[in-house]
N, C-alpha and C. Protein backbone atom coordinates (compact mmCIF):
# COMPACT_ATOMS: atom_id res chain seq x y z
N UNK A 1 65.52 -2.76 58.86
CA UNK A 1 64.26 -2.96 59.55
C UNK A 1 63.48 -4.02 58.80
N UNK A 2 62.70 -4.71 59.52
CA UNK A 2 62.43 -5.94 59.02
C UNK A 2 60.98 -5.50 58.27
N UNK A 3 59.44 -6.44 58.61
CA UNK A 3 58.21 -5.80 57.64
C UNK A 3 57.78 -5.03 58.70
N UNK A 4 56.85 -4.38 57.44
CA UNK A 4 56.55 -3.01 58.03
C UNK A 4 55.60 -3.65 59.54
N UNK A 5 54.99 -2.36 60.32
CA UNK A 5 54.41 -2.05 61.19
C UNK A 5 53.35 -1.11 61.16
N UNK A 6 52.63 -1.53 59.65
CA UNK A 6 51.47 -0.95 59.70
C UNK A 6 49.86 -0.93 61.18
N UNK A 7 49.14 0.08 60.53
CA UNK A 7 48.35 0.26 61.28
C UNK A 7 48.84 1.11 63.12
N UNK A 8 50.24 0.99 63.03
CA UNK A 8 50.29 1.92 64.61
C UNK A 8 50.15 3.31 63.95
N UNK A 9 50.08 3.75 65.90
CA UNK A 9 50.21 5.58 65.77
C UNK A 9 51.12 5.69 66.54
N UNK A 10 52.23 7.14 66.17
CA UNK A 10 53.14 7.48 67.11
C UNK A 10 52.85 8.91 67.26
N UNK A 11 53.35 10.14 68.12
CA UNK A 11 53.03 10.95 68.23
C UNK A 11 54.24 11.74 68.44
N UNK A 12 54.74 12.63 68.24
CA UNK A 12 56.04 13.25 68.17
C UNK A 12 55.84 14.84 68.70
N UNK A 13 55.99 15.01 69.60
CA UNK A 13 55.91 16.23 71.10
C UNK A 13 57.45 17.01 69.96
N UNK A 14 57.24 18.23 70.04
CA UNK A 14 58.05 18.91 69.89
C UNK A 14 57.61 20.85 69.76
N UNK A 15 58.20 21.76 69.64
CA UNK A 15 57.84 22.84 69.61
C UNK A 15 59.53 23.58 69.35
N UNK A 16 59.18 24.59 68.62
CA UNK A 16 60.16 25.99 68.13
C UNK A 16 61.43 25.16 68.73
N UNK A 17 62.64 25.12 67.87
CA UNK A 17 63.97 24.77 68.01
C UNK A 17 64.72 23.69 68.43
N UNK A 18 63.56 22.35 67.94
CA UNK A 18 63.99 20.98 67.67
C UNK A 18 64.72 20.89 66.50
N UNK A 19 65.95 19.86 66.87
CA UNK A 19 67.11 19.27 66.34
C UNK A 19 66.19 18.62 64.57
N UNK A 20 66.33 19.43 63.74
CA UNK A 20 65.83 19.25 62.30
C UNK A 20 65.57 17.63 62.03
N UNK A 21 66.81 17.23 62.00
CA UNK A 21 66.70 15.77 61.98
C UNK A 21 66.35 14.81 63.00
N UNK A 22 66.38 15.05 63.83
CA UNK A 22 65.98 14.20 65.37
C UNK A 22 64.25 14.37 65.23
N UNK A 23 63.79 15.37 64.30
CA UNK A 23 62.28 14.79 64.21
C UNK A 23 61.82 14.27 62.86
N UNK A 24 62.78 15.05 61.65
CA UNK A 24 62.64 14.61 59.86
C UNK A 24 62.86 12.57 60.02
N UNK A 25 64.07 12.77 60.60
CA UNK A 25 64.59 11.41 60.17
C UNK A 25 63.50 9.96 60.84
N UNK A 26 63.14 10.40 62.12
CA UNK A 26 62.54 8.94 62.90
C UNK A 26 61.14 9.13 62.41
N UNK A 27 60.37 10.69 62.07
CA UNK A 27 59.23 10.28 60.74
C UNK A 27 59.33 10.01 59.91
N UNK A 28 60.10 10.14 58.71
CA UNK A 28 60.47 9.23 57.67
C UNK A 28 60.66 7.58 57.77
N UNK A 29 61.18 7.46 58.33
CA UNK A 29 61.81 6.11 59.03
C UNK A 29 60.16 5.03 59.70
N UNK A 30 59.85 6.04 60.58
CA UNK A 30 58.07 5.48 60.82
C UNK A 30 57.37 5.09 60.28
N UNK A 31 57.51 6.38 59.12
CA UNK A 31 56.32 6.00 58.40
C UNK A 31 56.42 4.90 57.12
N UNK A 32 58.19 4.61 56.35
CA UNK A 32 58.28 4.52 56.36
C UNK A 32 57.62 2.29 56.39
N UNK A 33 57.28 2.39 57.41
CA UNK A 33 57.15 1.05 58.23
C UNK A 33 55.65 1.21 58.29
N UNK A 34 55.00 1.96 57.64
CA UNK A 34 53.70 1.73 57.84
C UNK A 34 52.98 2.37 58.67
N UNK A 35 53.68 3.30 59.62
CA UNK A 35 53.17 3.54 60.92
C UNK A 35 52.54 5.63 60.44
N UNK A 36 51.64 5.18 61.28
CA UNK A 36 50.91 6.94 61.30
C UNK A 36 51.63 7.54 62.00
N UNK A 37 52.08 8.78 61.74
CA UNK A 37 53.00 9.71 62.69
C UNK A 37 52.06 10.83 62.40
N UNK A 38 51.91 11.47 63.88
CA UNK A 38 51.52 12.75 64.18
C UNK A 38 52.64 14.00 64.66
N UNK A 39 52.72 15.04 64.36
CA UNK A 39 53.34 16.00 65.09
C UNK A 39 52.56 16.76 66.04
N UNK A 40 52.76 16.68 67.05
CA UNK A 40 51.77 17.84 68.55
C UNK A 40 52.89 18.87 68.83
N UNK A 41 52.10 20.07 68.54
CA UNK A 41 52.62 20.71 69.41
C UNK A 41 52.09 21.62 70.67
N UNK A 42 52.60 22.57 71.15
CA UNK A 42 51.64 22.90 72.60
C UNK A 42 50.81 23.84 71.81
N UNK A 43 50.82 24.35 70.93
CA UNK A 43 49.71 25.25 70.28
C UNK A 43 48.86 24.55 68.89
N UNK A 44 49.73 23.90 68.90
CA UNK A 44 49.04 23.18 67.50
C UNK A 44 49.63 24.00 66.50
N UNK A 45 50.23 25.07 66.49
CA UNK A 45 50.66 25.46 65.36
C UNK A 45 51.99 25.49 64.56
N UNK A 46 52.49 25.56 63.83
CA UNK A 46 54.05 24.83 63.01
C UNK A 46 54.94 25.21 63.99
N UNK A 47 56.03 24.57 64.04
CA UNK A 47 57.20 24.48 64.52
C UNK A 47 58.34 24.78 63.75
N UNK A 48 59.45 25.61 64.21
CA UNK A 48 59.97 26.39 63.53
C UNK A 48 61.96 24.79 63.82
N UNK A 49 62.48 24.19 63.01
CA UNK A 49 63.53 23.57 63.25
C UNK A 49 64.76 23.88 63.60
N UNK A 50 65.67 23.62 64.16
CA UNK A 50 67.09 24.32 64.17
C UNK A 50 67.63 22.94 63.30
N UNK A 51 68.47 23.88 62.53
CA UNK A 51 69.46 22.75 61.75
C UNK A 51 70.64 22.98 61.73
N UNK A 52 71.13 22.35 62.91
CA UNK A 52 72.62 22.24 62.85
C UNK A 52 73.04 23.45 63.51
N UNK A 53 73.15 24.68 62.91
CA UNK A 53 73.63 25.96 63.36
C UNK A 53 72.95 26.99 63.07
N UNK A 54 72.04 27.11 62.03
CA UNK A 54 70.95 27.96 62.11
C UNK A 54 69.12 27.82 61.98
N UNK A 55 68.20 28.50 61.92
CA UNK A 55 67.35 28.42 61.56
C UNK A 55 66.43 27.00 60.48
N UNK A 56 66.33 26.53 60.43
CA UNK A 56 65.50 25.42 59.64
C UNK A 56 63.91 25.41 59.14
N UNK A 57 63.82 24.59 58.70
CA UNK A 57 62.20 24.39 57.99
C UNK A 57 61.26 24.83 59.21
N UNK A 58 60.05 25.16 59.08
CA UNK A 58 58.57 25.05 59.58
C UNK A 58 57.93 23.35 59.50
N UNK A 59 57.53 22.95 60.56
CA UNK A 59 56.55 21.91 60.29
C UNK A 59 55.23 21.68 60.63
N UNK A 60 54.76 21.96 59.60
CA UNK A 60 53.17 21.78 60.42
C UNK A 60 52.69 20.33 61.70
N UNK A 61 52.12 21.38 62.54
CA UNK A 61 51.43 20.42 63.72
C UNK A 61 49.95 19.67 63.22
N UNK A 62 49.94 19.03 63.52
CA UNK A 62 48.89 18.00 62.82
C UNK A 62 48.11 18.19 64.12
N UNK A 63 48.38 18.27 65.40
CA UNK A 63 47.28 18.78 66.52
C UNK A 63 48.14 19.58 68.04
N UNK A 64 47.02 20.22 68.87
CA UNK A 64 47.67 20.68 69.89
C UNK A 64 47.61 19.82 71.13
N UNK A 65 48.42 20.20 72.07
CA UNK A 65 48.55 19.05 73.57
C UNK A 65 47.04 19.32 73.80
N UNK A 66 46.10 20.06 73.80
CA UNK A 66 44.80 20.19 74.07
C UNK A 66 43.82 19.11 73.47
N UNK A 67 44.26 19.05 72.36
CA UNK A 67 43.60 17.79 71.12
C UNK A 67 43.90 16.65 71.50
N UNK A 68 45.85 16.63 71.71
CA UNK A 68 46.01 14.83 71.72
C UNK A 68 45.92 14.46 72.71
N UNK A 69 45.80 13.17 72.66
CA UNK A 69 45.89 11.95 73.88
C UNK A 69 46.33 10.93 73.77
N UNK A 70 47.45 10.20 74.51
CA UNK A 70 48.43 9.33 74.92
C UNK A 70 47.26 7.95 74.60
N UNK A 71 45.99 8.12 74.74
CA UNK A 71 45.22 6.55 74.23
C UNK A 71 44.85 6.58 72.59
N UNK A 72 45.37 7.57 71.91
CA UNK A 72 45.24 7.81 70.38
C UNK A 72 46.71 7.20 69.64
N UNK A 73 47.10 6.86 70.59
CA UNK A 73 49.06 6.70 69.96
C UNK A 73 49.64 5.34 70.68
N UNK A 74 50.28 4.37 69.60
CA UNK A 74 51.49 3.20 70.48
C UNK A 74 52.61 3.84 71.16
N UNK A 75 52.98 5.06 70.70
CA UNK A 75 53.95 5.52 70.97
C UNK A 75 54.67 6.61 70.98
N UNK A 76 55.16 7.32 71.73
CA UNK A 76 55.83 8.77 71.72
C UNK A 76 56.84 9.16 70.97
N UNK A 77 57.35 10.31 70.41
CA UNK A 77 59.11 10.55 70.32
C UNK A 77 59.56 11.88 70.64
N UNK A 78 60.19 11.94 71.38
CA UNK A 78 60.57 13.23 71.52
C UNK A 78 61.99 13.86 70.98
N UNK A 79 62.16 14.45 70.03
CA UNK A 79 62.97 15.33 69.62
C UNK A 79 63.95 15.50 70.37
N UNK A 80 65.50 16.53 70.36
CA UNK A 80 66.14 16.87 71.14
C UNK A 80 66.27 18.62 70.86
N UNK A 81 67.42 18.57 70.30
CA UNK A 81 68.00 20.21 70.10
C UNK A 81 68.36 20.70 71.29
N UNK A 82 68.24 21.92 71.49
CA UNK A 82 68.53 22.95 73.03
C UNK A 82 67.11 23.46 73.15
N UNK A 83 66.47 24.15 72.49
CA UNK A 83 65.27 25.33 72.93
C UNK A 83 64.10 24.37 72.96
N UNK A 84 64.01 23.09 71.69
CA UNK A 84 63.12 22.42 72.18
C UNK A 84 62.28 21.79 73.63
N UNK A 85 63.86 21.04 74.41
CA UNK A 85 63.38 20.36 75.35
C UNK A 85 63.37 21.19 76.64
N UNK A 86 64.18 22.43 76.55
CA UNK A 86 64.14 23.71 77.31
C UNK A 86 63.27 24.25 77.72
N UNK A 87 62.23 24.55 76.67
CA UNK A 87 60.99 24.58 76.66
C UNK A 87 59.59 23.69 77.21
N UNK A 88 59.99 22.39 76.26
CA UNK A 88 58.73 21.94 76.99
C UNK A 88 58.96 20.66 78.24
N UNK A 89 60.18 21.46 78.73
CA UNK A 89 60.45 20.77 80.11
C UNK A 89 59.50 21.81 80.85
N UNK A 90 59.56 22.84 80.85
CA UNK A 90 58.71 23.92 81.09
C UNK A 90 57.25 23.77 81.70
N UNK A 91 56.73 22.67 80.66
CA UNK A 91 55.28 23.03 80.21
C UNK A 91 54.58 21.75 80.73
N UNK A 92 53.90 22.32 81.80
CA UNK A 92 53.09 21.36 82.75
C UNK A 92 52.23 20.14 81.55
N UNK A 93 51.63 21.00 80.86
CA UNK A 93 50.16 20.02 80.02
C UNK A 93 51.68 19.12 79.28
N UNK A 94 52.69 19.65 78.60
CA UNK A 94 53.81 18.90 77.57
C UNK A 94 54.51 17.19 78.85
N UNK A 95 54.32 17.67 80.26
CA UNK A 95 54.94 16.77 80.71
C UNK A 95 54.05 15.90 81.25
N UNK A 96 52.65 15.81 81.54
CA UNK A 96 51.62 15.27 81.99
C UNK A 96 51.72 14.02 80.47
N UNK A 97 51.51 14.68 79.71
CA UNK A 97 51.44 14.09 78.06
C UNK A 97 52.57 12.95 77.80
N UNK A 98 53.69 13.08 78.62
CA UNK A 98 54.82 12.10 78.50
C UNK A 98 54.40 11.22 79.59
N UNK A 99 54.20 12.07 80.53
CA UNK A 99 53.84 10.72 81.71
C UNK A 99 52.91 10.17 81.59
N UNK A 100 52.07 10.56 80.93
CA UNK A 100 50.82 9.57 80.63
C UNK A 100 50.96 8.28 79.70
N UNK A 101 52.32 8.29 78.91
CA UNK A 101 52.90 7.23 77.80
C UNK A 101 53.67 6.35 79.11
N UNK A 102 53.98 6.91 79.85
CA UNK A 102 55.02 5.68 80.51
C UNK A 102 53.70 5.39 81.37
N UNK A 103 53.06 6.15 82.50
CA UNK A 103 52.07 5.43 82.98
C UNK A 103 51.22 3.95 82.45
N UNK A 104 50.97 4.21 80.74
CA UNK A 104 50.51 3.05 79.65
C UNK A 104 51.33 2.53 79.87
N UNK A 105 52.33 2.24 79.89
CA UNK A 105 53.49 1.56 79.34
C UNK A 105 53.69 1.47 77.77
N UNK A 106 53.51 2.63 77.31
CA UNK A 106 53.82 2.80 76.22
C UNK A 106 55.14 3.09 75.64
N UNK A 107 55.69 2.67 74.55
CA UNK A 107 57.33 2.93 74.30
C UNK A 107 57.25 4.38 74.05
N UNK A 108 58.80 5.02 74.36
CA UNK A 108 59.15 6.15 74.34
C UNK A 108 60.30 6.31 74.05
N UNK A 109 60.59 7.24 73.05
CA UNK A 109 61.95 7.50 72.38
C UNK A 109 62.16 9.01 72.53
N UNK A 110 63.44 9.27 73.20
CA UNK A 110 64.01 10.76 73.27
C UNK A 110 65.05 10.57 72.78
N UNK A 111 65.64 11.32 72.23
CA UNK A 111 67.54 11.71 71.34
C UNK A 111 67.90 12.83 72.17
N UNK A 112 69.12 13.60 72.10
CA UNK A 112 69.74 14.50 72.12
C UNK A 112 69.89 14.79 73.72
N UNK A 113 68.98 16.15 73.72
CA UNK A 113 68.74 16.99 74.98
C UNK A 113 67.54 16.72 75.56
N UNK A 114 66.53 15.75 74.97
CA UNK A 114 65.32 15.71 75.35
C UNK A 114 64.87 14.89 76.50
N UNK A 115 65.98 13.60 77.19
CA UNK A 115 65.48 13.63 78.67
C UNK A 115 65.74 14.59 79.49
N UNK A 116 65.49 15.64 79.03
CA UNK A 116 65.51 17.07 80.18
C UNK A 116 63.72 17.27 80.45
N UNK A 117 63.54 16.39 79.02
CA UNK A 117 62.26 16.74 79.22
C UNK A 117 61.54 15.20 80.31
N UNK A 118 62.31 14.07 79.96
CA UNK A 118 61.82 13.21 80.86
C UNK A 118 62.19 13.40 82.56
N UNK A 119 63.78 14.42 82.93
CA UNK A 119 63.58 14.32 84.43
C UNK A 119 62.61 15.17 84.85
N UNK A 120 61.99 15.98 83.99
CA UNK A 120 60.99 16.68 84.33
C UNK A 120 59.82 16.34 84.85
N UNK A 121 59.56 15.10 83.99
CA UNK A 121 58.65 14.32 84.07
C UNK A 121 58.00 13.61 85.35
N UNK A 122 59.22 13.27 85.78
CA UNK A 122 59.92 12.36 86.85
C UNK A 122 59.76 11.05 86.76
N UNK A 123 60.19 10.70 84.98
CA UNK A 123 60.11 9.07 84.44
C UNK A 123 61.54 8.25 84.64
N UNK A 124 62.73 8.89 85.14
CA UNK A 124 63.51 8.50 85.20
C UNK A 124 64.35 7.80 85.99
N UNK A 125 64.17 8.00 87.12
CA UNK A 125 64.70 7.51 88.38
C UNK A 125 64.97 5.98 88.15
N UNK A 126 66.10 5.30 88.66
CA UNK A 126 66.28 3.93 88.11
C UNK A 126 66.33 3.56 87.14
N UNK A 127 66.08 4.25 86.01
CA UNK A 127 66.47 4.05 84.41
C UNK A 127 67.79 3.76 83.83
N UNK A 128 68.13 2.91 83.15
CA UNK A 128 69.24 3.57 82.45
C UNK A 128 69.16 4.10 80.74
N UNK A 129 69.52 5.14 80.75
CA UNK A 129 69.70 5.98 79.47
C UNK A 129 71.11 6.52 78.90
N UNK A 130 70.92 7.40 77.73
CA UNK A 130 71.84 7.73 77.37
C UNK A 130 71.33 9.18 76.81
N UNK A 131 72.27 10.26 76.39
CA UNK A 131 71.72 11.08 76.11
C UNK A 131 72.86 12.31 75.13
N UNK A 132 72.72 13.03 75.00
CA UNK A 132 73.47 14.05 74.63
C UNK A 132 75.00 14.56 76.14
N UNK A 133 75.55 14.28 75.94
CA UNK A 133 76.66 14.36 76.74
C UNK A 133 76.04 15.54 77.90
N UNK A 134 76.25 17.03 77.37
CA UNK A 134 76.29 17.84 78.50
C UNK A 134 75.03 17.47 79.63
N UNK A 135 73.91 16.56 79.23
CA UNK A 135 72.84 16.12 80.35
C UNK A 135 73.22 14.75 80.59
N UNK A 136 74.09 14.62 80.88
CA UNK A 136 74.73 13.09 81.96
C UNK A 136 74.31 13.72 83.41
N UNK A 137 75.25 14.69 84.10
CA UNK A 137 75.03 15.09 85.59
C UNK A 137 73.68 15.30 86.21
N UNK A 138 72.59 15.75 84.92
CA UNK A 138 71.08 16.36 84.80
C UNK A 138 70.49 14.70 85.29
N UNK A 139 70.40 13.65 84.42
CA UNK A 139 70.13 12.50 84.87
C UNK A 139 71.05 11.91 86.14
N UNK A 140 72.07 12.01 86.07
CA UNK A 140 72.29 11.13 86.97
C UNK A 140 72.04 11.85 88.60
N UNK A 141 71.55 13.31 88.63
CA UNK A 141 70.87 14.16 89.68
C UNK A 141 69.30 13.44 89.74
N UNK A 142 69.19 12.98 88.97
CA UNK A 142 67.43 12.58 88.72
C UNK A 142 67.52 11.22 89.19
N UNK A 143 68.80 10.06 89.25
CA UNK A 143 68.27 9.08 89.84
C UNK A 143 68.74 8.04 88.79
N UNK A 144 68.99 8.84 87.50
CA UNK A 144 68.84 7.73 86.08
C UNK A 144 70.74 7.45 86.04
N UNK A 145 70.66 6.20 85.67
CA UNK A 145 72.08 5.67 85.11
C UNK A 145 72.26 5.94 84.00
N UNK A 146 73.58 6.88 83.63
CA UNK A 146 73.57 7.25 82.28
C UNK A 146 74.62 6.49 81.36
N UNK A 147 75.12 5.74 80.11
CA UNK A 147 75.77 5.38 79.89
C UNK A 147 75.77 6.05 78.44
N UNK A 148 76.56 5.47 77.59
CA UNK A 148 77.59 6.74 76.62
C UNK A 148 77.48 5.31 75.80
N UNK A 149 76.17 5.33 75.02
CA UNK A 149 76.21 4.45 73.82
C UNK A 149 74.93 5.26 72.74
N UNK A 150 75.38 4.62 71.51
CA UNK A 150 74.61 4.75 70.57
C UNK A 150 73.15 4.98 70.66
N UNK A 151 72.54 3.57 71.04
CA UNK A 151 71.16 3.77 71.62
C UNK A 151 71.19 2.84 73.15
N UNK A 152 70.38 2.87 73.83
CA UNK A 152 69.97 2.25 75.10
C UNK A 152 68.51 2.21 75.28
N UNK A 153 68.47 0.97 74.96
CA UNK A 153 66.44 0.29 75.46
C UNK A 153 66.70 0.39 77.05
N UNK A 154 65.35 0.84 77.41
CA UNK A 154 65.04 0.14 78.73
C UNK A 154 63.49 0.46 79.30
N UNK A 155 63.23 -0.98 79.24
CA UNK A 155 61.83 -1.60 79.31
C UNK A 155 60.63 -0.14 78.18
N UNK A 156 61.03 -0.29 77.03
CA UNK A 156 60.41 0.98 76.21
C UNK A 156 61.27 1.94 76.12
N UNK A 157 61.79 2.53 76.64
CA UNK A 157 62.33 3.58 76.65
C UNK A 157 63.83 3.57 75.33
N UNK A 158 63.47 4.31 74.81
CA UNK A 158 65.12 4.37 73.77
C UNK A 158 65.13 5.59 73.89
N UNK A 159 66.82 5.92 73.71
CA UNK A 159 67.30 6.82 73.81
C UNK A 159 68.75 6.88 73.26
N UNK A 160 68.70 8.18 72.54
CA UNK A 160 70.24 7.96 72.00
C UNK A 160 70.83 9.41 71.90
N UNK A 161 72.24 9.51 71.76
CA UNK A 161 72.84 10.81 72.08
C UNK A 161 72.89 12.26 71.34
N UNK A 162 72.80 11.54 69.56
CA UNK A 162 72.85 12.82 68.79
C UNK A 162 72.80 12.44 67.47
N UNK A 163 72.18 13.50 66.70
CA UNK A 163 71.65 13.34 65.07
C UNK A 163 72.63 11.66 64.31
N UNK A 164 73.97 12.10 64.84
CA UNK A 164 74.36 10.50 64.34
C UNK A 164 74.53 9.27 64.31
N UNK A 165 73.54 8.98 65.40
CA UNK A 165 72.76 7.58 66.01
C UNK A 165 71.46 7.79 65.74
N UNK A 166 70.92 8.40 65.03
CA UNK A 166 69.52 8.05 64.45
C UNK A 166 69.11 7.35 63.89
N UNK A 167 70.40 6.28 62.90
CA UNK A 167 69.62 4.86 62.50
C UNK A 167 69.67 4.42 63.73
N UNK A 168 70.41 3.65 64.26
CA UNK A 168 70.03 2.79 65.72
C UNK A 168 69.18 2.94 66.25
N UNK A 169 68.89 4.41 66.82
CA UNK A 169 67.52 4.79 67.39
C UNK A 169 66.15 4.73 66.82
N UNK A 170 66.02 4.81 65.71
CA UNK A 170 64.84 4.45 64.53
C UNK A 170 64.68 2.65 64.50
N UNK A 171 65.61 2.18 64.43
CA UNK A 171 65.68 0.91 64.33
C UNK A 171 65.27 0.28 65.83
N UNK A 172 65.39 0.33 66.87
CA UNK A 172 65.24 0.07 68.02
C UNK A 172 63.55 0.50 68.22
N UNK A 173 63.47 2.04 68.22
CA UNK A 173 62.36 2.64 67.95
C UNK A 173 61.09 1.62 67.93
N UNK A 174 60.83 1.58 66.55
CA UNK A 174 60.75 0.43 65.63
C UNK A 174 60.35 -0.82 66.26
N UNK A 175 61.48 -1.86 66.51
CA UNK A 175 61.30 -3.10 67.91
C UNK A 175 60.67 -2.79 68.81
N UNK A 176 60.75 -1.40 69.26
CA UNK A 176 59.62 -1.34 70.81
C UNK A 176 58.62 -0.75 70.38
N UNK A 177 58.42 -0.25 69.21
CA UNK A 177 56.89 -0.08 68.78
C UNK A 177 55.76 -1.50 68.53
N UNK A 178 56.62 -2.30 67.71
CA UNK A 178 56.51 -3.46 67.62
C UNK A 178 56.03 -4.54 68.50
N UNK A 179 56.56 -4.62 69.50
CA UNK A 179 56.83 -5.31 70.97
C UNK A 179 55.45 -4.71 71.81
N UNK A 180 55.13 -3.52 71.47
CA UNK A 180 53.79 -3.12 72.31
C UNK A 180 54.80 -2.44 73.58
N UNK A 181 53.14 -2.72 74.29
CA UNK A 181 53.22 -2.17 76.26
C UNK A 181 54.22 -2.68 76.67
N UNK A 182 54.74 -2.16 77.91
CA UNK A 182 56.11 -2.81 78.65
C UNK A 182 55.76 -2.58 79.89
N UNK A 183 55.10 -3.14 80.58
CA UNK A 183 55.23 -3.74 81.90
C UNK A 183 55.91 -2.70 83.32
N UNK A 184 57.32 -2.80 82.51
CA UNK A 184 58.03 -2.12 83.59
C UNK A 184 58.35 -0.56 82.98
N UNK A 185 57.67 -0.01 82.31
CA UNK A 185 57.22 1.29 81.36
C UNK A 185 57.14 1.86 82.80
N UNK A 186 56.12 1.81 84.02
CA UNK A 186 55.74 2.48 84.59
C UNK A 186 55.98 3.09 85.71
């Protein structure tokens, strides 16, 4: 990654049984670059990680979906895991909060399982993404072109398949934080 990217904000949506590293690694990596990272969650209160195969760290929420707002942040990330995006595919205020980043045209980064949380959204249609294998049929029911790479930009949007494309995805990340608004974000 090239110089930093001080002075942004990113905001990182997650709750109970996000992929440990799919949220440790792209805040490190953020911040890293200068950049403010927040954790939201829907209560504001810690988040419990899955790592790998069992149980993981607590992370404290720095605010709740009630607190934040999509004009406080350059940019989103959403986590993957299973229970994470399971969940706050769920959660009306959690998906208003994503659509309000692509409405900006603000960049947006999901890994794993977490465009479950974008067809929710209904940010996807005409997209192309990539994702955690078993949600290919999930997108491509939603409208989105799915392809089977490392990471995939499109117009903001990154996305990549699993904990071991997280440099690429950090690195890309990164460029579309960089790069600002996107136009066709919306």
């Amino acid at each position: 990654m090239s110089q930093p990217v001080d002075g942004k904000r990113v905001a990182i949506l997650a709750t109970h049984g996000f992929e440990e590293s799919e949220l440790a690694v792209p805040k490190g990596k953020l911040e890293h670059q200068g950049i403010v990272v927040e954790i939201i969650s829907p209560d504001g209160q810690g988040i419990r990680a899955w790592a790998e195969s069992d149980w993981g760290e607590t992370y404290e929420a720095d605010k709740s979906l009630d607190q934040a707002s999509h004009k406080d942040y350059h940019a989103l990330v959403l986590p993957g895991g299973l229970f994470n995006p399971d969940t706050l595919r769920q959660d009306e205020q959690a998906l208003s909060f994503v659509r309000d980043f692509f409405e900006a045209g603000k960049p947006v980064g999901a890994i794993c399982h977490a465009p479950w949380i974008l067809i929710n959204a209904e940010v996807v249609k005409g997209r192309t993404l990539t994702s955690y294998p078993s949600v290919t049929k999930d997108l491509e029911n939603a409208g989105a072109r799915w392809v089977d790479e490392k990471v995939v930009v499109d117009n903001g949007l990154v996305t990549s398949r699993k904990p071991q494309d997280l440099d690429a995805f950090c690195h890309k990340l990164v460029e579309e934080i960089r790069e600002g608004r996107h136009a066709g974000q919306t």
